[in-house]
PDB file of N, CA and C in Angstrom:
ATOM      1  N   UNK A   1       0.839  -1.177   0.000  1.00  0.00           N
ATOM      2  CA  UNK A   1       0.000   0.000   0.000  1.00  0.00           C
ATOM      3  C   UNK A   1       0.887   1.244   0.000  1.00  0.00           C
ATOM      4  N   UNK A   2       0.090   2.448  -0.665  1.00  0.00           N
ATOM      5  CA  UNK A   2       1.438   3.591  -1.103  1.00  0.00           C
ATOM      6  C   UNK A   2       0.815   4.665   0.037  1.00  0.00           C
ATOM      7  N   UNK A   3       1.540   5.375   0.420  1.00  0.00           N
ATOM      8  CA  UNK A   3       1.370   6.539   1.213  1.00  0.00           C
ATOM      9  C   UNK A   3       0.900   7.724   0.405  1.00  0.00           C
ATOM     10  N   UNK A   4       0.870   7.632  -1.006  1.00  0.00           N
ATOM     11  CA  UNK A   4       0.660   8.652  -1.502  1.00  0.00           C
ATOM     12  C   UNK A   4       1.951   9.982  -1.301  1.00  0.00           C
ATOM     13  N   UNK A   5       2.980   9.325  -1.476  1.00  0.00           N
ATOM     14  CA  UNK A   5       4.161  10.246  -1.117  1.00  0.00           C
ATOM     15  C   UNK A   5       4.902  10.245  -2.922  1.00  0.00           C
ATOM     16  N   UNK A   6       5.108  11.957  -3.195  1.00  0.00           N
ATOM     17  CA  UNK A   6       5.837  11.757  -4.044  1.00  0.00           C
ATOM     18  C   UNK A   6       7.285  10.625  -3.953  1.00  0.00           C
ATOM     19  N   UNK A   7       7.726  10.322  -5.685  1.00  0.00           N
ATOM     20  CA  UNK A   7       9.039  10.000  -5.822  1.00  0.00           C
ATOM     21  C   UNK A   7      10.153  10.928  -5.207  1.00  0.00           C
ATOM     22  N   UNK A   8      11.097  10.127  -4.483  1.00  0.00           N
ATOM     23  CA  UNK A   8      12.687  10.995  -4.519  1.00  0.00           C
ATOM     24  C   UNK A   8      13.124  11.479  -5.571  1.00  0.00           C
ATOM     25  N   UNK A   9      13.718  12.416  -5.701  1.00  0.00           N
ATOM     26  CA  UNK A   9      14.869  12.616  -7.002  1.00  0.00           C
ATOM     27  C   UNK A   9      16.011  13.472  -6.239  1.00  0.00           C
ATOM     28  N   UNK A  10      17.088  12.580  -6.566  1.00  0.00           N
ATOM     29  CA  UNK A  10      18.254  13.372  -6.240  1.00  0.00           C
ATOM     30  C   UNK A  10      18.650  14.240  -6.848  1.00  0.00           C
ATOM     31  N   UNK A  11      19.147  15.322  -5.646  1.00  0.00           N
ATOM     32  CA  UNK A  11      19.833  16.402  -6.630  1.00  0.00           C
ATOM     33  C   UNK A  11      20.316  16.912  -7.500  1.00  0.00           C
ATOM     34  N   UNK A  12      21.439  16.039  -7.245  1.00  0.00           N
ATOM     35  CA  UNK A  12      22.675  15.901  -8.168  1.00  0.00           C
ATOM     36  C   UNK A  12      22.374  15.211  -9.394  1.00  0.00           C
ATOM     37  N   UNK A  13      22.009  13.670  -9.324  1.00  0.00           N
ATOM     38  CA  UNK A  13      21.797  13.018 -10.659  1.00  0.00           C
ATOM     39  C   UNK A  13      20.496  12.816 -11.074  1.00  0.00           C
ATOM     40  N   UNK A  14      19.663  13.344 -10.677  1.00  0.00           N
ATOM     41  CA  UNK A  14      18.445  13.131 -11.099  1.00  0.00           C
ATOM     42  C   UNK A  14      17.748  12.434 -11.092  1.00  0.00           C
ATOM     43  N   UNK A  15      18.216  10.985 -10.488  1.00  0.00           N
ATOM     44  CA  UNK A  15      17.353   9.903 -10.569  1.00  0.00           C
ATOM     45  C   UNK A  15      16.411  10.129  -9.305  1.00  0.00           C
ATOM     46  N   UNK A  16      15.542   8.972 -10.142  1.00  0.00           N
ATOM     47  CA  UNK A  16      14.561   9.085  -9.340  1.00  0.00           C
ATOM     48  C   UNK A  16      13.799   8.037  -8.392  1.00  0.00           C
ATOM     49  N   UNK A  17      13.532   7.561  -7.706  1.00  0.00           N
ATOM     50  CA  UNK A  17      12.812   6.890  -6.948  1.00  0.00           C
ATOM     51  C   UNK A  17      11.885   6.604  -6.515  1.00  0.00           C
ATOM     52  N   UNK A  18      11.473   5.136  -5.616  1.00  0.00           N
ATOM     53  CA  UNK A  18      10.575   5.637  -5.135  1.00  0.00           C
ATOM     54  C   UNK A  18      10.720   5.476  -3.177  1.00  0.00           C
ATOM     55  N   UNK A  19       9.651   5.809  -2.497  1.00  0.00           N
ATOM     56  CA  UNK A  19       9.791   6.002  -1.014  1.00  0.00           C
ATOM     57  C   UNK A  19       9.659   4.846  -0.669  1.00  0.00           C
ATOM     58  N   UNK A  20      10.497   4.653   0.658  1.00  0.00           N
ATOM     59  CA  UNK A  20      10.425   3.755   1.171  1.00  0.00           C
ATOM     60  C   UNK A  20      11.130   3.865   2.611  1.00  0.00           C
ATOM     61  N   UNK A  21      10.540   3.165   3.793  1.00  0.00           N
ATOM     62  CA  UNK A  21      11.096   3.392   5.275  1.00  0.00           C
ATOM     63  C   UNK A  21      12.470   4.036   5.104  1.00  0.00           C
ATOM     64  N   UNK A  22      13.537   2.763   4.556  1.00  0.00           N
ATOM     65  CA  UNK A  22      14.684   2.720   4.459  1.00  0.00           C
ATOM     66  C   UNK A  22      15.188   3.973   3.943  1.00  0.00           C
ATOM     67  N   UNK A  23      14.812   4.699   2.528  1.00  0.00           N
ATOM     68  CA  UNK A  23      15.320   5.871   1.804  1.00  0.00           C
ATOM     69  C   UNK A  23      14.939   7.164   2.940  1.00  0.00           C
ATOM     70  N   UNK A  24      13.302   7.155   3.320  1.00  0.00           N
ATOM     71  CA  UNK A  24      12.803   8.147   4.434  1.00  0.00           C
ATOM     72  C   UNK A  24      13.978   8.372   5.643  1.00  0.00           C
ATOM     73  N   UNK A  25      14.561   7.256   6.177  1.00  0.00           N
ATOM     74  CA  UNK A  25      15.807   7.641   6.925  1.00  0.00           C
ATOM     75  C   UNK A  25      16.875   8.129   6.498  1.00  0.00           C
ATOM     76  N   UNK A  26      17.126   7.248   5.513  1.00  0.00           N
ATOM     77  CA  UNK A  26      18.324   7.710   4.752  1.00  0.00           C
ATOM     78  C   UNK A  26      18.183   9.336   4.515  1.00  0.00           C
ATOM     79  N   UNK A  27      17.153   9.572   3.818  1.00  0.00           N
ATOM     80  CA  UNK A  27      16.833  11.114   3.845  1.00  0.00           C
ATOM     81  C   UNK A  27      16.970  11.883   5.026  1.00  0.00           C
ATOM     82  N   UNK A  28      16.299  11.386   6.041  1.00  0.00           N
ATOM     83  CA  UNK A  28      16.191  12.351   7.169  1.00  0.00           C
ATOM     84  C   UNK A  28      17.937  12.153   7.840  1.00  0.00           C
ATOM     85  N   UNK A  29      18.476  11.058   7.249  1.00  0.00           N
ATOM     86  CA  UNK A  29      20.149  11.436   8.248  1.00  0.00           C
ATOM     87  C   UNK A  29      21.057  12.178   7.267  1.00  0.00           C
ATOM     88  N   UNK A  30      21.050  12.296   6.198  1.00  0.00           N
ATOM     89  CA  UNK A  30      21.824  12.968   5.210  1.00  0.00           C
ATOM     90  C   UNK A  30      21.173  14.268   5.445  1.00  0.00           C
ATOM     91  N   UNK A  31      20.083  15.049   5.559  1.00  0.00           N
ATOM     92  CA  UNK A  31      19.522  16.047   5.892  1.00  0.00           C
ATOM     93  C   UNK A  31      19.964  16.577   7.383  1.00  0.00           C
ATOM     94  N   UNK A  32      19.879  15.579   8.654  1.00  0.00           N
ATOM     95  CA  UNK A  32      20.814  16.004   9.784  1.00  0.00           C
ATOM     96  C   UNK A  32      22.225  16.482   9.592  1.00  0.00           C
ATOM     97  N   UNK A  33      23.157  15.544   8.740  1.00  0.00           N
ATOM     98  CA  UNK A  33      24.364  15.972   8.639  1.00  0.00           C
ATOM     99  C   UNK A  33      24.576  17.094   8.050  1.00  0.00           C
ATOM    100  N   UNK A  34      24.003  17.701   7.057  1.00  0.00           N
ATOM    101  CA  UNK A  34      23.780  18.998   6.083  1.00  0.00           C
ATOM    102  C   UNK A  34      23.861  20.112   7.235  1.00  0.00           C
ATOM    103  N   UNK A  35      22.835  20.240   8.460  1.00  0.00           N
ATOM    104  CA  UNK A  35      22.435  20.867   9.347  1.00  0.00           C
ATOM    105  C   UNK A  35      23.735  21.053  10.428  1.00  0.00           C
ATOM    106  N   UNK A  36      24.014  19.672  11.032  1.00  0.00           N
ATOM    107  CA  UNK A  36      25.336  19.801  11.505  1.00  0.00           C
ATOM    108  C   UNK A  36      26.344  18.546  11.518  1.00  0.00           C
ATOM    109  N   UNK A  37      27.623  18.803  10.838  1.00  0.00           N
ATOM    110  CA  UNK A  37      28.449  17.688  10.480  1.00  0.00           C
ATOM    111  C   UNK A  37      29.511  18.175  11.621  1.00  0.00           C
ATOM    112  N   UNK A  38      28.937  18.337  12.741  1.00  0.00           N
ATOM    113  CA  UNK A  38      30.237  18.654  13.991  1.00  0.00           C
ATOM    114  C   UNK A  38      29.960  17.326  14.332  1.00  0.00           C
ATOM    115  N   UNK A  39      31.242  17.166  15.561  1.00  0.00           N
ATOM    116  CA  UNK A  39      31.733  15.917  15.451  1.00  0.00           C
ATOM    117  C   UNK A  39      30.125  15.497  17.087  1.00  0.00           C
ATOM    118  N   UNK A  40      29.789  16.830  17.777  1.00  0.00           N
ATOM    119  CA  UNK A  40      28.260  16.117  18.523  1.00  0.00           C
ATOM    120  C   UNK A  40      27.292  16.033  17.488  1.00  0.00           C
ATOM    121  N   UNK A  41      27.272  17.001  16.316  1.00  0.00           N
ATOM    122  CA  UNK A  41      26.063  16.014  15.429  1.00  0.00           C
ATOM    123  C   UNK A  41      26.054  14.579  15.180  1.00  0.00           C
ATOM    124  N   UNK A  42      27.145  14.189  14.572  1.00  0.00           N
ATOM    125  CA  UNK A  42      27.370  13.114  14.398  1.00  0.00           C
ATOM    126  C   UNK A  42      27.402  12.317  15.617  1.00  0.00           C
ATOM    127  N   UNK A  43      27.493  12.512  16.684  1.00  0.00           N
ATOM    128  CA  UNK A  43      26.932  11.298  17.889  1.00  0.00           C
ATOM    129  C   UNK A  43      26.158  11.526  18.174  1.00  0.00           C
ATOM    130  N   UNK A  44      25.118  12.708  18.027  1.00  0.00           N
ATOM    131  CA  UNK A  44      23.619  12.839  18.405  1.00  0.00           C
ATOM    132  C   UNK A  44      23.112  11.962  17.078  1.00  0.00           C
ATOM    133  N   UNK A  45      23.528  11.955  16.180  1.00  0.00           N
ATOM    134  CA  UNK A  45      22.803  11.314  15.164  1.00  0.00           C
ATOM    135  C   UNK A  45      22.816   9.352  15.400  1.00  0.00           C
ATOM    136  N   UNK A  46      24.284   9.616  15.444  1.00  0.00           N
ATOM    137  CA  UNK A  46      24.898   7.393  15.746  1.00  0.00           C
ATOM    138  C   UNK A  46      23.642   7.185  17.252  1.00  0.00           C
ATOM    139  N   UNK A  47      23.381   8.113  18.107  1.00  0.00           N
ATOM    140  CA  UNK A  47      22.734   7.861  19.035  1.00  0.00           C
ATOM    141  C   UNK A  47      21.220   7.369  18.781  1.00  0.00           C
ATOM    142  N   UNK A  48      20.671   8.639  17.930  1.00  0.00           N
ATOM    143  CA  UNK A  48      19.109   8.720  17.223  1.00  0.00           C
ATOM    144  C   UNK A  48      18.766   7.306  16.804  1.00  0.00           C
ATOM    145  N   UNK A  49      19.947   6.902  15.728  1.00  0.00           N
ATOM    146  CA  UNK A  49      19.613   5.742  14.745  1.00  0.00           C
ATOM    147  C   UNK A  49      20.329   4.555  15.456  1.00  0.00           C
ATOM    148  N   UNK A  50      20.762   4.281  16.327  1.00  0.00           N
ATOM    149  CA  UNK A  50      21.347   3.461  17.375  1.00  0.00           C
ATOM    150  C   UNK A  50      21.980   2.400  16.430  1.00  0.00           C
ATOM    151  N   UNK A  51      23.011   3.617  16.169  1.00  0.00           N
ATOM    152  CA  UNK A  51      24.141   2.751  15.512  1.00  0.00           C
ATOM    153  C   UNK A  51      25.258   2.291  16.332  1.00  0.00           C
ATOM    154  N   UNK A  52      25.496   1.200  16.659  1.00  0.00           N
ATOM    155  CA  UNK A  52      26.864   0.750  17.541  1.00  0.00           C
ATOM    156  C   UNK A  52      27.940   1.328  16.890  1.00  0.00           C
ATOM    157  N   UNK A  53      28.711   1.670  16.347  1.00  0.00           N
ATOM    158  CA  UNK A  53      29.623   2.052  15.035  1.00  0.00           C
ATOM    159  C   UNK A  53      29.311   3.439  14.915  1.00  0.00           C
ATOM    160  N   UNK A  54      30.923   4.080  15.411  1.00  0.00           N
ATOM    161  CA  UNK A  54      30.215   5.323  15.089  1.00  0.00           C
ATOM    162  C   UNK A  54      30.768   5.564  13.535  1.00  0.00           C
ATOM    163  N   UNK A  55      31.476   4.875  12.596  1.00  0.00           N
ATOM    164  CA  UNK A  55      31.959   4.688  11.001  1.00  0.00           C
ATOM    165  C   UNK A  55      30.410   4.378  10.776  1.00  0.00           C
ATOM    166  N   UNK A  56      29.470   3.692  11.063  1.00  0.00           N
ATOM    167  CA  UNK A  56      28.534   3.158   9.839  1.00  0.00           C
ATOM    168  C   UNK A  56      27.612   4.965  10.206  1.00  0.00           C
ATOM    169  N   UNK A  57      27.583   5.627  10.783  1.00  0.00           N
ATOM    170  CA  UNK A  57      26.690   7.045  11.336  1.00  0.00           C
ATOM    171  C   UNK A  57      27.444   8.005  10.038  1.00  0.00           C
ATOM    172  N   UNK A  58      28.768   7.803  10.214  1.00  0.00           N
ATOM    173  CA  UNK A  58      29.370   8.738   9.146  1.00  0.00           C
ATOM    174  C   UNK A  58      29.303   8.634   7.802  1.00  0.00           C
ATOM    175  N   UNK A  59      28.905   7.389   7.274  1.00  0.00           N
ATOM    176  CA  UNK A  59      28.448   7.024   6.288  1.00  0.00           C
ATOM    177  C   UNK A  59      27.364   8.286   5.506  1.00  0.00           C
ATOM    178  N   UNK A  60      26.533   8.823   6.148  1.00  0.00           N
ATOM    179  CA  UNK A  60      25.428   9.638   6.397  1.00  0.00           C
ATOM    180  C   UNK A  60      25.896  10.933   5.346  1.00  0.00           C
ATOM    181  N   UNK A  61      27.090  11.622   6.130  1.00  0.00           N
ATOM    182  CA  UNK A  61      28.078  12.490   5.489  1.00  0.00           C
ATOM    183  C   UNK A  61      28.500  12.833   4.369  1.00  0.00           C
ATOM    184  N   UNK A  62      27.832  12.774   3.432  1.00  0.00           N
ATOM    185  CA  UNK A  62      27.402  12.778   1.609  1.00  0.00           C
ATOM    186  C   UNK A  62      28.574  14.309   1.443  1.00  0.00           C
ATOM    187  N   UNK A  63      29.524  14.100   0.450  1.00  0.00           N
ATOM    188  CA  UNK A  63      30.243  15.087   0.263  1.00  0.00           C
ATOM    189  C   UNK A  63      29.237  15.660  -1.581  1.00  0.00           C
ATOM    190  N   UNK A  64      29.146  16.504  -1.569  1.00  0.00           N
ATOM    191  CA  UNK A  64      28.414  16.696  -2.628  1.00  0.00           C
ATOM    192  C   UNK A  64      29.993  17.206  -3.997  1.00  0.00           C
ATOM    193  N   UNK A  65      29.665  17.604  -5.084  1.00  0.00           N
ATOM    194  CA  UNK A  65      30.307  18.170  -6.305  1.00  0.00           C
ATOM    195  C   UNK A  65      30.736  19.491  -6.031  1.00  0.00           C
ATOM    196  N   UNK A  66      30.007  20.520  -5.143  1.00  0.00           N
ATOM    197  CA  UNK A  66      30.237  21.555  -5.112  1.00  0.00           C
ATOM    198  C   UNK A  66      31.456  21.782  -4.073  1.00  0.00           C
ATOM    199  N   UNK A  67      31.091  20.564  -2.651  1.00  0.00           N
ATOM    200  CA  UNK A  67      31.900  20.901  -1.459  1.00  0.00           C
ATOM    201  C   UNK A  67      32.898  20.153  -1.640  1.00  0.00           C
ATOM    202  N   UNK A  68      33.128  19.150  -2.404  1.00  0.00           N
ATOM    203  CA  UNK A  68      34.584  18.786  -3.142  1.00  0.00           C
ATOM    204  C   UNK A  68      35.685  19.869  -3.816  1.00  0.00           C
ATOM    205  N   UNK A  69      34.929  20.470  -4.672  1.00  0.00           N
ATOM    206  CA  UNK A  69      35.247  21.794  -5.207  1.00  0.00           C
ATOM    207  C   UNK A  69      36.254  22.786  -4.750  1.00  0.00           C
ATOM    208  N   UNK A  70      35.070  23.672  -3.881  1.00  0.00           N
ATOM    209  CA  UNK A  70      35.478  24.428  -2.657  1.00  0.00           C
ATOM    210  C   UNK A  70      36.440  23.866  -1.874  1.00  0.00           C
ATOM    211  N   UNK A  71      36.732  22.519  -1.363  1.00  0.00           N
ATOM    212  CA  UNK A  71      37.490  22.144  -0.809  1.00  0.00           C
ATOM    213  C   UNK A  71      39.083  22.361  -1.238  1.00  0.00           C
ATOM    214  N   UNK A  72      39.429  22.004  -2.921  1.00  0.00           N
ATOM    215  CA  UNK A  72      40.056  21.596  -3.613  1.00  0.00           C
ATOM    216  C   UNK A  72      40.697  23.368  -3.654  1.00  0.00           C
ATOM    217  N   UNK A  73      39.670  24.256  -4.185  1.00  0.00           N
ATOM    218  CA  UNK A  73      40.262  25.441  -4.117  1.00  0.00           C
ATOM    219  C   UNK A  73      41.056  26.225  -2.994  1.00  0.00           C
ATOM    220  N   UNK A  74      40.024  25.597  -1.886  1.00  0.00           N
ATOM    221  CA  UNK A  74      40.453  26.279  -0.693  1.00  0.00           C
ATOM    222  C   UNK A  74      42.102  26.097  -0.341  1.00  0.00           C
ATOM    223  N   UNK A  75      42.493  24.850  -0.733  1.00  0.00           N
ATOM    224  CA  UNK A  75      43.760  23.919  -0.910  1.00  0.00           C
ATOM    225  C   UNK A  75      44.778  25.055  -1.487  1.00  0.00           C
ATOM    226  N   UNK A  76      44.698  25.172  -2.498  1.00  0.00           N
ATOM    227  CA  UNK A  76      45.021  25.770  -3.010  1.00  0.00           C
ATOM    228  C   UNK A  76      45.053  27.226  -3.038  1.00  0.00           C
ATOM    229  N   UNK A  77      44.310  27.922  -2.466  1.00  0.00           N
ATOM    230  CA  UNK A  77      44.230  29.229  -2.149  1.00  0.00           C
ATOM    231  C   UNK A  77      45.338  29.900  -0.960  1.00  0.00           C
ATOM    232  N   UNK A  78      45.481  28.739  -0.163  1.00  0.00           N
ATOM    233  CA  UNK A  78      46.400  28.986   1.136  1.00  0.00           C
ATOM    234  C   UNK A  78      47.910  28.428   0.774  1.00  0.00           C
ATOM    235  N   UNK A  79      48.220  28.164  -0.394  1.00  0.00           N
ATOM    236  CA  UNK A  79      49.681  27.637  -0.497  1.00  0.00           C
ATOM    237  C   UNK A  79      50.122  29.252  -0.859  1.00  0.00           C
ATOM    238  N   UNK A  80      50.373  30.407  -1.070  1.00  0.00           N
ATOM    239  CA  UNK A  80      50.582  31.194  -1.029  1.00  0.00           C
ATOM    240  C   UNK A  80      51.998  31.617  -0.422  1.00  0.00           C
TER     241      UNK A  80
END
């Protein structure tokens, strides 16, 4: 039975999906980390989803195209 919930579509690649428990979390912990990727987000989060492991919580931590980027420049901006 459907919830009547639109498809996912990711940002980045466009695909699309459909809902399900599993993705609904997945969503809501990639959306926590966005909010805060300090190192108590990330154990308020391993806590939430009662992950033993705090590696499988970081998993969560989606580096996107843009913040690769920025990263790469930033690198580079400070060798100066």
């Amino acid at each position: 039975m459907r919830a009547g919930l639109p498809d996912l579509v990711n940002p980045e690649t466009g695909r699309i999906r459909g809902v399900s428990p599993h993705r609904l979390r997945d969503a809501f912990s990639v959306h926590a980390m966005k909010l805060d990727d300090s190192g108590d987000g990330l154990r308020l989060l391993q806590e939430h989803l009662g992950h033993a492991s705090f590696n499988t919580t970081t998993k969560y931590r989606k580096i996107t195209g843009d913040e690769h980027r920025d990263w790469y420049d930033h690198l580079w901006d400070n060798t100066a």
